[in-house]
PDB file of N, CA and C in Angstrom:
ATOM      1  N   UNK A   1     -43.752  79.261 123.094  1.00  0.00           N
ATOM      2  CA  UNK A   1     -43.237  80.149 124.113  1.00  0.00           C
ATOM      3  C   UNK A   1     -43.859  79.816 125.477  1.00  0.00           C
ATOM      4  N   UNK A   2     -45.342  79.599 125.588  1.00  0.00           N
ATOM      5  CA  UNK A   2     -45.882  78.873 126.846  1.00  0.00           C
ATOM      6  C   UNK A   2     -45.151  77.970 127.353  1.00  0.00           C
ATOM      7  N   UNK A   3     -45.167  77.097 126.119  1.00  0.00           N
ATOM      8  CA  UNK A   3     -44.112  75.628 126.709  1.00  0.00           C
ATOM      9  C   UNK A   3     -43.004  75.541 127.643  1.00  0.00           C
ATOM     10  N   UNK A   4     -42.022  76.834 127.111  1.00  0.00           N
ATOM     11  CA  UNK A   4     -40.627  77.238 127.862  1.00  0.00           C
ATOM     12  C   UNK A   4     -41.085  77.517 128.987  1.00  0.00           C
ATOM     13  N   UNK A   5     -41.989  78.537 128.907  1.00  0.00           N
ATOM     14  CA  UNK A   5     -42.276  79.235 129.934  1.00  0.00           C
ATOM     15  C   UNK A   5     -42.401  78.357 131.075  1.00  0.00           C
ATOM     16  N   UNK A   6     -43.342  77.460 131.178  1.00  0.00           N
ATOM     17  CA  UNK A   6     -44.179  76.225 131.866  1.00  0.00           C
ATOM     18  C   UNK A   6     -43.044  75.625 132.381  1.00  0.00           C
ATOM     19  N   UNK A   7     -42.263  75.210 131.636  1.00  0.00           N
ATOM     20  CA  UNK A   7     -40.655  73.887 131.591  1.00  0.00           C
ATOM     21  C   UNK A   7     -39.629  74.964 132.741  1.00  0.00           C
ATOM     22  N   UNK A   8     -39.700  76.029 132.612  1.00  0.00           N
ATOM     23  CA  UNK A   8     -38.722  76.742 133.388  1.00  0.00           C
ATOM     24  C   UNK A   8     -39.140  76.829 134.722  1.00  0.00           C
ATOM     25  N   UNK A   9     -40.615  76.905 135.008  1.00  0.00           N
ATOM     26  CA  UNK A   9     -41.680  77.406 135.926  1.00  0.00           C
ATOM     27  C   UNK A   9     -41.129  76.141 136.959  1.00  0.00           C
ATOM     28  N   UNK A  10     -41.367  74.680 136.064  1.00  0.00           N
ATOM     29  CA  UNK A  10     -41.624  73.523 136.852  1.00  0.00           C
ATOM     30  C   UNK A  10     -39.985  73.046 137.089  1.00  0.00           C
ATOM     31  N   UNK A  11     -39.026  73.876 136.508  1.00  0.00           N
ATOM     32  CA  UNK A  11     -37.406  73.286 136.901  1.00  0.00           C
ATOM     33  C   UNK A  11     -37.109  73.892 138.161  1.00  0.00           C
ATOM     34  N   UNK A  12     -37.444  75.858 137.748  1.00  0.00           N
ATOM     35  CA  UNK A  12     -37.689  76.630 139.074  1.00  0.00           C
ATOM     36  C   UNK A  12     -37.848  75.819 140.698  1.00  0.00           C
ATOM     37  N   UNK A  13     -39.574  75.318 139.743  1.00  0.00           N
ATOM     38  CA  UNK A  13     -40.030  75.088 141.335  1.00  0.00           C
ATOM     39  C   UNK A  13     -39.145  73.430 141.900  1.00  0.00           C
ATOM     40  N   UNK A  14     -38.659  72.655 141.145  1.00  0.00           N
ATOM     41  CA  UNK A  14     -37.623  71.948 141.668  1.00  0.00           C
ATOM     42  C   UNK A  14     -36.489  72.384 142.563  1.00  0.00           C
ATOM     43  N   UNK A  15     -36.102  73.395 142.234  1.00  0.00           N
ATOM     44  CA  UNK A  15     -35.202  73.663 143.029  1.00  0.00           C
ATOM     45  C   UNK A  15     -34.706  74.767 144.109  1.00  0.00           C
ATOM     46  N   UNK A  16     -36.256  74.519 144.967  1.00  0.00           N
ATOM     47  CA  UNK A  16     -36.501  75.130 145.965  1.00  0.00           C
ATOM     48  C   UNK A  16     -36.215  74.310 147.275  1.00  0.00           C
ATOM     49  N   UNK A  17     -36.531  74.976 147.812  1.00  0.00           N
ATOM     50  CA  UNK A  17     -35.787  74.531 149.238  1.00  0.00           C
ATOM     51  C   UNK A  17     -36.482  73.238 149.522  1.00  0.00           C
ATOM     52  N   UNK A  18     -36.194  72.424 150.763  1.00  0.00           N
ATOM     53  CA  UNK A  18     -36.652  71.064 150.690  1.00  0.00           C
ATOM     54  C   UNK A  18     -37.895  71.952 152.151  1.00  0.00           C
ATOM     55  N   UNK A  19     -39.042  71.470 152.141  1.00  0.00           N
ATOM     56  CA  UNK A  19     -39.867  71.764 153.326  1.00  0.00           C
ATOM     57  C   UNK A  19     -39.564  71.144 154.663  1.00  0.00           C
ATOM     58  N   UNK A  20     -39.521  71.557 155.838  1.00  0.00           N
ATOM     59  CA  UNK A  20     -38.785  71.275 157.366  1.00  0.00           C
ATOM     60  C   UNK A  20     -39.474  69.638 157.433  1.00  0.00           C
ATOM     61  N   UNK A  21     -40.593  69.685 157.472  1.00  0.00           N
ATOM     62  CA  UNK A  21     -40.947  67.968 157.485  1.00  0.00           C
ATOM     63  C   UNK A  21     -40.652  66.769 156.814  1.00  0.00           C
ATOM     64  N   UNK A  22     -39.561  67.570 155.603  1.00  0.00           N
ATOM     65  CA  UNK A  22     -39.062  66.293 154.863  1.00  0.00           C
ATOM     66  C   UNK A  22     -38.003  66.065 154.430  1.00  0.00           C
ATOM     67  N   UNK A  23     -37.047  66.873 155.689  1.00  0.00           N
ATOM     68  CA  UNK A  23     -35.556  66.808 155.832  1.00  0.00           C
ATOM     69  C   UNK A  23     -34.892  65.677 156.175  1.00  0.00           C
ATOM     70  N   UNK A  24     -34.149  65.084 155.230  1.00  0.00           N
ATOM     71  CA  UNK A  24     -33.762  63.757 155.252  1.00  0.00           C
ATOM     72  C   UNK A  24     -33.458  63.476 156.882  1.00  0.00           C
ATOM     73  N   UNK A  25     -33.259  62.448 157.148  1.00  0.00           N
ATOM     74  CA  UNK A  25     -33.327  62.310 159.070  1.00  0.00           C
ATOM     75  C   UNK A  25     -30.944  62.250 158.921  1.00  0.00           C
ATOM     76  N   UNK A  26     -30.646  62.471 159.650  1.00  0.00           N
ATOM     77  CA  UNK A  26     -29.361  62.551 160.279  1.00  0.00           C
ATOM     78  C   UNK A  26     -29.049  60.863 161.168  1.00  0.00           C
ATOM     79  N   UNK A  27     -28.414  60.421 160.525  1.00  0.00           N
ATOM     80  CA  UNK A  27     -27.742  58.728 160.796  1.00  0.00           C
ATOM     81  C   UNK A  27     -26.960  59.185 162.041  1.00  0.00           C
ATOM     82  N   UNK A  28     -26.945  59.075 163.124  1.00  0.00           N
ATOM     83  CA  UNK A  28     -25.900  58.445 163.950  1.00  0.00           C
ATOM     84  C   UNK A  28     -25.620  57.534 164.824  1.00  0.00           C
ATOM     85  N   UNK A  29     -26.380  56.646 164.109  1.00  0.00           N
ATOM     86  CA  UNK A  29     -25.961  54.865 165.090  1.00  0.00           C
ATOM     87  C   UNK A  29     -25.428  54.394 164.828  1.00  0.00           C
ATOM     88  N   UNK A  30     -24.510  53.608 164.128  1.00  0.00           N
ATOM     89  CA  UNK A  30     -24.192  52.976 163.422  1.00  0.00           C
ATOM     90  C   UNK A  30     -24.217  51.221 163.673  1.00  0.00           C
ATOM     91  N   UNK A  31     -25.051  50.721 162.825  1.00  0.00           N
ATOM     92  CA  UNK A  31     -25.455  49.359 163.158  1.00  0.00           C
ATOM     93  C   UNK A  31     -24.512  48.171 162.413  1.00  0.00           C
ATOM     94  N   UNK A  32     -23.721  47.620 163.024  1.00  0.00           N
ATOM     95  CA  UNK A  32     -23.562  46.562 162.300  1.00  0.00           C
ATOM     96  C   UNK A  32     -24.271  44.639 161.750  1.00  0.00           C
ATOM     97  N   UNK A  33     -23.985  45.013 160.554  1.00  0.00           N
ATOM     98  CA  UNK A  33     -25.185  43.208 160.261  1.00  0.00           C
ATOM     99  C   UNK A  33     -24.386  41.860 160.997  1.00  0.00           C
ATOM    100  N   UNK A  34     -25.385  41.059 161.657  1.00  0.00           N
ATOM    101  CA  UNK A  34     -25.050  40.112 161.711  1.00  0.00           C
ATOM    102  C   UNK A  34     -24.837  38.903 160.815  1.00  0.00           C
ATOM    103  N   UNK A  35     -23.689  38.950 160.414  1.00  0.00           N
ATOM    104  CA  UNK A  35     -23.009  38.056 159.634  1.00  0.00           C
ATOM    105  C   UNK A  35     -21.733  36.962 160.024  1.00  0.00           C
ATOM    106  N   UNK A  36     -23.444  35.485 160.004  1.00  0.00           N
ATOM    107  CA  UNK A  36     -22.514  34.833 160.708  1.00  0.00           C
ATOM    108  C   UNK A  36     -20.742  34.177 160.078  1.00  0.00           C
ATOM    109  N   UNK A  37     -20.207  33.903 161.175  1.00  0.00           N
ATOM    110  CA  UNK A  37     -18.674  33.775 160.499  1.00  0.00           C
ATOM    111  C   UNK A  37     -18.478  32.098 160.085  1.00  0.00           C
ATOM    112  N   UNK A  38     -17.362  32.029 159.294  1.00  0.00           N
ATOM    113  CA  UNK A  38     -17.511  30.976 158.215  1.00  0.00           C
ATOM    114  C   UNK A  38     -16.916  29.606 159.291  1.00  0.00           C
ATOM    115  N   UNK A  39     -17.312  28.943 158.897  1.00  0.00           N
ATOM    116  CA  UNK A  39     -16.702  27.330 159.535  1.00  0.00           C
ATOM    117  C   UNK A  39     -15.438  27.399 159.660  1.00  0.00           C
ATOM    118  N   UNK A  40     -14.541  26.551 160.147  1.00  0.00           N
ATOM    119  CA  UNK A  40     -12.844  26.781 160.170  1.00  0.00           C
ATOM    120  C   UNK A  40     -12.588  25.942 159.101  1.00  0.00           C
ATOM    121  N   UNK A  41     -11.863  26.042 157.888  1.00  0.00           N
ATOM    122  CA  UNK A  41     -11.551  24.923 156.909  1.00  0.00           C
ATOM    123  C   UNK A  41     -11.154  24.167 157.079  1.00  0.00           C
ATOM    124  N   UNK A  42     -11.131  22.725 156.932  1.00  0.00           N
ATOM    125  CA  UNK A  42     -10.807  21.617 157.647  1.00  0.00           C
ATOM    126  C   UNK A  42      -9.773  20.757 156.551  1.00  0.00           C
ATOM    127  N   UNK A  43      -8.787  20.391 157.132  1.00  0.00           N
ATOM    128  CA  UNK A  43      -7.762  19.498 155.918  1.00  0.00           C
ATOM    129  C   UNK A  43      -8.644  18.084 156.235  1.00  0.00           C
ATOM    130  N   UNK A  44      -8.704  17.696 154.469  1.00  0.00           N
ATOM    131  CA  UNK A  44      -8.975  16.172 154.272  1.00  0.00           C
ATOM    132  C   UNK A  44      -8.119  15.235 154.144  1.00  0.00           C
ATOM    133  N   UNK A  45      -7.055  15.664 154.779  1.00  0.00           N
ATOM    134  CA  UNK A  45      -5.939  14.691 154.666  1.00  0.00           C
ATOM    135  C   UNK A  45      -5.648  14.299 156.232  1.00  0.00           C
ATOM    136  N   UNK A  46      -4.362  13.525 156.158  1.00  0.00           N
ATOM    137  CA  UNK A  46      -3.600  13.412 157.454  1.00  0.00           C
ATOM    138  C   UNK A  46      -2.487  14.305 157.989  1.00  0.00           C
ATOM    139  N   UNK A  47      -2.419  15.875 156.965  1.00  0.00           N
ATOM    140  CA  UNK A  47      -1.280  16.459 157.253  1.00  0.00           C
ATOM    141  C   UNK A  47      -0.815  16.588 158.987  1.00  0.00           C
ATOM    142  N   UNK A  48      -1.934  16.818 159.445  1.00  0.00           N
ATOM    143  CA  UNK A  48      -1.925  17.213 161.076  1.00  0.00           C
ATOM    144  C   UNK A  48      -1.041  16.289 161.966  1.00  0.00           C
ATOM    145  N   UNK A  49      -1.402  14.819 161.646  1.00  0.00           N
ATOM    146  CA  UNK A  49      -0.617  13.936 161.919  1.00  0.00           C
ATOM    147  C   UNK A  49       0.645  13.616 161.854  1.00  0.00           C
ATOM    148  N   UNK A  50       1.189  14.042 160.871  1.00  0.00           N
ATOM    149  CA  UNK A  50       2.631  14.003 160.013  1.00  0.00           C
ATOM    150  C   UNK A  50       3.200  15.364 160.556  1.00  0.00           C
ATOM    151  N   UNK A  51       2.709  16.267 160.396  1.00  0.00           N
ATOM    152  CA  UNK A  51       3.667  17.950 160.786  1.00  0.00           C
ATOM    153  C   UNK A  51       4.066  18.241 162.093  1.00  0.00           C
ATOM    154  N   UNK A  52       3.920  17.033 163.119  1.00  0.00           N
ATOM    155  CA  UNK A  52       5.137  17.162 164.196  1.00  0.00           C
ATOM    156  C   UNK A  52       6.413  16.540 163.896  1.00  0.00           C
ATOM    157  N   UNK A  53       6.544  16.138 162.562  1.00  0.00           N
ATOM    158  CA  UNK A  53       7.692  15.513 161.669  1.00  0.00           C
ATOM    159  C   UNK A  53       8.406  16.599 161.385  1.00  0.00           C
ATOM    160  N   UNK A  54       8.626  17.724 160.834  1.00  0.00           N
ATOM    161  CA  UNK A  54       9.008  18.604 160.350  1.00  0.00           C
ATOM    162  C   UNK A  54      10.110  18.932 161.122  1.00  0.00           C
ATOM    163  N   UNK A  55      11.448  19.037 160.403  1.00  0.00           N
ATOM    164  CA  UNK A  55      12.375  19.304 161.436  1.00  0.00           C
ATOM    165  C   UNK A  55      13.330  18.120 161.400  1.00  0.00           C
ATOM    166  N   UNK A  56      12.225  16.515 161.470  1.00  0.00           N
ATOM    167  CA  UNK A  56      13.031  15.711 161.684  1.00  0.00           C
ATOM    168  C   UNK A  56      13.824  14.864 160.260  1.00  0.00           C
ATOM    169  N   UNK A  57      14.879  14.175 160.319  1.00  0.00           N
ATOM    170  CA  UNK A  57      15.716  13.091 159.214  1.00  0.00           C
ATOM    171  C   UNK A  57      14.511  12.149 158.403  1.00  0.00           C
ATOM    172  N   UNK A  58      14.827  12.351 157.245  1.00  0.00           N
ATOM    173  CA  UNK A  58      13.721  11.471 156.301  1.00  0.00           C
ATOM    174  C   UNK A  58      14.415  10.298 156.706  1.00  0.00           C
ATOM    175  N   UNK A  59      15.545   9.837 156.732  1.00  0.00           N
ATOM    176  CA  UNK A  59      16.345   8.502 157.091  1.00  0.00           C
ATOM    177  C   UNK A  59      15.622   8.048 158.234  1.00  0.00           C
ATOM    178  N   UNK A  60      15.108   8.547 159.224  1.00  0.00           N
ATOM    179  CA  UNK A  60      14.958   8.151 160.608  1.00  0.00           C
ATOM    180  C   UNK A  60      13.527   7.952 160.546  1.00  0.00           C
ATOM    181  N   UNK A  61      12.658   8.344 159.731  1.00  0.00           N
ATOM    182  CA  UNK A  61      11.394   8.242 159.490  1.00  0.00           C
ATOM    183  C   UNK A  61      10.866   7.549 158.928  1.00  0.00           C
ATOM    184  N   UNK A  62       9.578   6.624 159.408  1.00  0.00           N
ATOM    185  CA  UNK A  62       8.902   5.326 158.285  1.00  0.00           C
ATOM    186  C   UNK A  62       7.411   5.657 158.469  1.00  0.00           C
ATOM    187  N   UNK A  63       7.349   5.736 157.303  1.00  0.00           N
ATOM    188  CA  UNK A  63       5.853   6.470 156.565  1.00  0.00           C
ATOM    189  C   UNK A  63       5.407   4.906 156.530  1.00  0.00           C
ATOM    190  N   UNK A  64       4.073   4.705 156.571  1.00  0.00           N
ATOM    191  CA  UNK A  64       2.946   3.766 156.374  1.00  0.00           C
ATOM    192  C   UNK A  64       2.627   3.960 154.646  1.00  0.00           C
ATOM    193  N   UNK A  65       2.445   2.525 154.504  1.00  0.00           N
ATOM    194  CA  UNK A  65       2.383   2.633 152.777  1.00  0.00           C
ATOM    195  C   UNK A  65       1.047   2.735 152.486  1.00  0.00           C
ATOM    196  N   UNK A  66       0.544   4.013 151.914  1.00  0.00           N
ATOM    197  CA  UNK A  66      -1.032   4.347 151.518  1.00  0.00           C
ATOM    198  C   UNK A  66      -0.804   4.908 150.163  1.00  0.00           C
ATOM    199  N   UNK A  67      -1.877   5.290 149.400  1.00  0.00           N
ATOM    200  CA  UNK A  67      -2.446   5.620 148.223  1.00  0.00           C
ATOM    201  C   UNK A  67      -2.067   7.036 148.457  1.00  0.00           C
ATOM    202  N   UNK A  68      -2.759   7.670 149.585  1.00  0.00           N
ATOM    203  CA  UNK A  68      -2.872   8.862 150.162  1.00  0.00           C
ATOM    204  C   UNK A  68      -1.944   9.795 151.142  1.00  0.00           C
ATOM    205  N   UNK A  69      -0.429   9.152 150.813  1.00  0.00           N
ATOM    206  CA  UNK A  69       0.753  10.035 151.204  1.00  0.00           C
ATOM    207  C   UNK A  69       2.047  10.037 149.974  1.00  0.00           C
ATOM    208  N   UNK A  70       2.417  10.986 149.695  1.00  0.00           N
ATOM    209  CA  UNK A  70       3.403  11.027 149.026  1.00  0.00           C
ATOM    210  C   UNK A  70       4.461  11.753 149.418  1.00  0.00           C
ATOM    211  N   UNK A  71       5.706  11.292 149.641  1.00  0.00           N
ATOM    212  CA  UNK A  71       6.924  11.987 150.417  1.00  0.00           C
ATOM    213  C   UNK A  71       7.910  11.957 148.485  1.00  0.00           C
ATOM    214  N   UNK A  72       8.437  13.293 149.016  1.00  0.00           N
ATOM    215  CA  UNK A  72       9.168  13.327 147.946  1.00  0.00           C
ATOM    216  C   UNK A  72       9.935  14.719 148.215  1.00  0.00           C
ATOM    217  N   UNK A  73      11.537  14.753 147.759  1.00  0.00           N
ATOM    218  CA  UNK A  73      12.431  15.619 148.036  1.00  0.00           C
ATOM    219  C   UNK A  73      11.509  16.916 147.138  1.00  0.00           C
ATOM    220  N   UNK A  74      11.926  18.370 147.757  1.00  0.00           N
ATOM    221  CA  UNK A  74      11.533  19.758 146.846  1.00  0.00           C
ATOM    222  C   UNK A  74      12.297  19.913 145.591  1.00  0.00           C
ATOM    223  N   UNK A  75      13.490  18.894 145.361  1.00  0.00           N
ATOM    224  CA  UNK A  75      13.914  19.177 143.756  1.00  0.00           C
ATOM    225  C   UNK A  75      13.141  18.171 143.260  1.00  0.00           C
ATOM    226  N   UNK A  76      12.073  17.217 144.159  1.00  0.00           N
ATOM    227  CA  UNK A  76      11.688  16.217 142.745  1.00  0.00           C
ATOM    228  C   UNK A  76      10.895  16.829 141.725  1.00  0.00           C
ATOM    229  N   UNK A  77      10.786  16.158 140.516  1.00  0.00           N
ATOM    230  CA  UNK A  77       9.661  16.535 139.612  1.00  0.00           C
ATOM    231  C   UNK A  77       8.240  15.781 140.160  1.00  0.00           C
ATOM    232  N   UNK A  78       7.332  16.434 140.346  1.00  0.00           N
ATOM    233  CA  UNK A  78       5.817  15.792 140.968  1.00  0.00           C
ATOM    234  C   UNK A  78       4.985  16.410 139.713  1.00  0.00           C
ATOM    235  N   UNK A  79       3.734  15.692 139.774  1.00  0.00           N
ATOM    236  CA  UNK A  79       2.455  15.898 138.935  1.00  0.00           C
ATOM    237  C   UNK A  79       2.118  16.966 139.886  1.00  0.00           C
ATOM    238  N   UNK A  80       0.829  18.235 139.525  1.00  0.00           N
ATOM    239  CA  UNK A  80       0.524  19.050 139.933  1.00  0.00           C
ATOM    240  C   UNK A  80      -0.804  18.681 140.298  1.00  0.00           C
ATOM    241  N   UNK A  81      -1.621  17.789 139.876  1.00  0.00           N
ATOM    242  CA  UNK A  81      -3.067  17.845 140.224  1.00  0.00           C
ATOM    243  C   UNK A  81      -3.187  17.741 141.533  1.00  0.00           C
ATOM    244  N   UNK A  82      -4.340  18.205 141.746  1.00  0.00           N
ATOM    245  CA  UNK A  82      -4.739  18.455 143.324  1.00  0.00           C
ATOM    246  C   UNK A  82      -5.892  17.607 143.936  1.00  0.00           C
ATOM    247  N   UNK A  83      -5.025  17.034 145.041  1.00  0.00           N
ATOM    248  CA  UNK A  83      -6.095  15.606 145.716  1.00  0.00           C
ATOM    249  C   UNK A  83      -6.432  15.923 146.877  1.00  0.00           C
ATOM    250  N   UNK A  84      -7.371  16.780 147.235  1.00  0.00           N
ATOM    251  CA  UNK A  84      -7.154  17.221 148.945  1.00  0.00           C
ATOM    252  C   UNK A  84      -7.150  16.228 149.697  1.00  0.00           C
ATOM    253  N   UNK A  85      -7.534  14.963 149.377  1.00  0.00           N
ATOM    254  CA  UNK A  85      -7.230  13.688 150.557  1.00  0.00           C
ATOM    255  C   UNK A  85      -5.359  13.157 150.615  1.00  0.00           C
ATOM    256  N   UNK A  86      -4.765  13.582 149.759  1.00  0.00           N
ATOM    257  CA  UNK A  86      -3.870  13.395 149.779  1.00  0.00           C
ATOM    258  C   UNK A  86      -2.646  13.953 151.097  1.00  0.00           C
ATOM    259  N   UNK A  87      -1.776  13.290 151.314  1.00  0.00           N
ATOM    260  CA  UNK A  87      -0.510  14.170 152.471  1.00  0.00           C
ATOM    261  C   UNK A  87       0.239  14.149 151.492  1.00  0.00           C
ATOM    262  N   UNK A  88       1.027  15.467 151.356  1.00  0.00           N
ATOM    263  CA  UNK A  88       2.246  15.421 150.789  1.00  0.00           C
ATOM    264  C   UNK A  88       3.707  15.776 152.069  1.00  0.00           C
ATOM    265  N   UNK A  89       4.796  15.096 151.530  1.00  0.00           N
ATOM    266  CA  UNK A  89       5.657  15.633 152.688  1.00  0.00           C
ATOM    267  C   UNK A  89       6.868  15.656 152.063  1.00  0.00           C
ATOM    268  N   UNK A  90       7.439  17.031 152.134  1.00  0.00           N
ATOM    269  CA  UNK A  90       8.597  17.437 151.754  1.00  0.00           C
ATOM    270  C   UNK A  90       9.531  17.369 152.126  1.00  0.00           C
ATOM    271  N   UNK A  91      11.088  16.739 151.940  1.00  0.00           N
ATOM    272  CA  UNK A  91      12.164  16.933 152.783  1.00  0.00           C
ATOM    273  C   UNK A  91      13.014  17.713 151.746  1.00  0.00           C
ATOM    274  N   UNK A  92      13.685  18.687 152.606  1.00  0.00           N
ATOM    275  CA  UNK A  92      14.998  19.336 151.256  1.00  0.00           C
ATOM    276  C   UNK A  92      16.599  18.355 151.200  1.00  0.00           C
ATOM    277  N   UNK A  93      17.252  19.362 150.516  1.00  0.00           N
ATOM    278  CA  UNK A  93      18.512  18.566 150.504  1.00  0.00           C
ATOM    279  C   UNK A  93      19.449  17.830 150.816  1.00  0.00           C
ATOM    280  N   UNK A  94      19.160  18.013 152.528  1.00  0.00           N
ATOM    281  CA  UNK A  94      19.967  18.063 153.166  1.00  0.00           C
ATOM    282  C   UNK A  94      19.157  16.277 153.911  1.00  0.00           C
ATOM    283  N   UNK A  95      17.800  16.291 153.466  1.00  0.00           N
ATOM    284  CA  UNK A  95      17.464  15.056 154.001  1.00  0.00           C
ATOM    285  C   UNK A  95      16.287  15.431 155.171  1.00  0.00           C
ATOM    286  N   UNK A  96      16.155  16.727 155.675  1.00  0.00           N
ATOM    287  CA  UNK A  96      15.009  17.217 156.710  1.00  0.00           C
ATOM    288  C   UNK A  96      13.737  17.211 156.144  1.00  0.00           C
ATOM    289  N   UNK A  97      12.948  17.158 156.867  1.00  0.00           N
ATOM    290  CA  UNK A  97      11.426  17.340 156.465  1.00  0.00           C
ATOM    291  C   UNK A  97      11.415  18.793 156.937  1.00  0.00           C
ATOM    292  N   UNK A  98      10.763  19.586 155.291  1.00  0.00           N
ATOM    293  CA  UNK A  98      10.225  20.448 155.769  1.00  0.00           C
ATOM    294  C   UNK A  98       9.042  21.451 155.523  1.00  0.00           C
ATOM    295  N   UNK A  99       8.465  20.550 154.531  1.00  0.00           N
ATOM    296  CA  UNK A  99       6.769  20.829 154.783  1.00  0.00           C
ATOM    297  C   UNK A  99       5.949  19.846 154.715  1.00  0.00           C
ATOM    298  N   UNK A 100       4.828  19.646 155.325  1.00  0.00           N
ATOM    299  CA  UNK A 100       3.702  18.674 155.079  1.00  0.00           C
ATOM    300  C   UNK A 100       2.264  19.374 155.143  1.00  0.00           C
ATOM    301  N   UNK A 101       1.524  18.997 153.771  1.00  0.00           N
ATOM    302  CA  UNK A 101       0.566  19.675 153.482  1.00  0.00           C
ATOM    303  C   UNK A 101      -0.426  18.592 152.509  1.00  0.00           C
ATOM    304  N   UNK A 102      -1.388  18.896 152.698  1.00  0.00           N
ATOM    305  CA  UNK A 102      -2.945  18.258 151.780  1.00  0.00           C
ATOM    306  C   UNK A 102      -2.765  18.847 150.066  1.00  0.00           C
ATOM    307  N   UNK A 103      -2.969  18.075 149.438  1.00  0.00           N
ATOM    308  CA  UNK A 103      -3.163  18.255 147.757  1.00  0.00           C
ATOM    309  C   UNK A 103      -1.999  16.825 147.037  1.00  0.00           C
TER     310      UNK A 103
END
């Protein structure tokens, strides 16, 4: 019966008021972290070079023969693996270029 007694005494005194000197402090600054910002991602390819193409006749256009460009219509069948040194350049149906991109 002490025991309770004691256990109630010390829950009691938990949950008394907080004393004026150790009133949590009130935030109003608000600081933001300096977190520096990320590099710009950089293509490892030549897309940059090629994508003022876009727009124009695959007929009228002569690609340089490399390892590291592949032109091919959007109905072709292509392998999927991904070469970021690679250019790829798309023309649709009609014979236009119209994307060029790295992988």
């Amino acid at each position: 019966m002490t025991i309770r007694l004691i256990a109630i005494l010390v829950l009691l005194a938990a949950c008394g008021p907080v004393p004026a000197d150790e009133e949590p402090a009130i935030v109003t600054e608000v600081v933001e972290a300096d977190i520096p910002e990320a590099p710009p991602a950089l293509e490892q390819c030549d897309a940059a070079d090629y994508r003022p193409l876009i727009g124009s006749s695959i007929s009228e256009t002569t690609f340089a023969v490399d390892d590291r460009l592949r032109v091919f219509s959007q109905n072709d069948i292509i392998t999927q693996e991904y070469l970021p040194q690679r250019t790829n350049v798309v023309f649709d149906t009609e014979g236009l270029i119209t994307r060029v991109y790295c992988g």
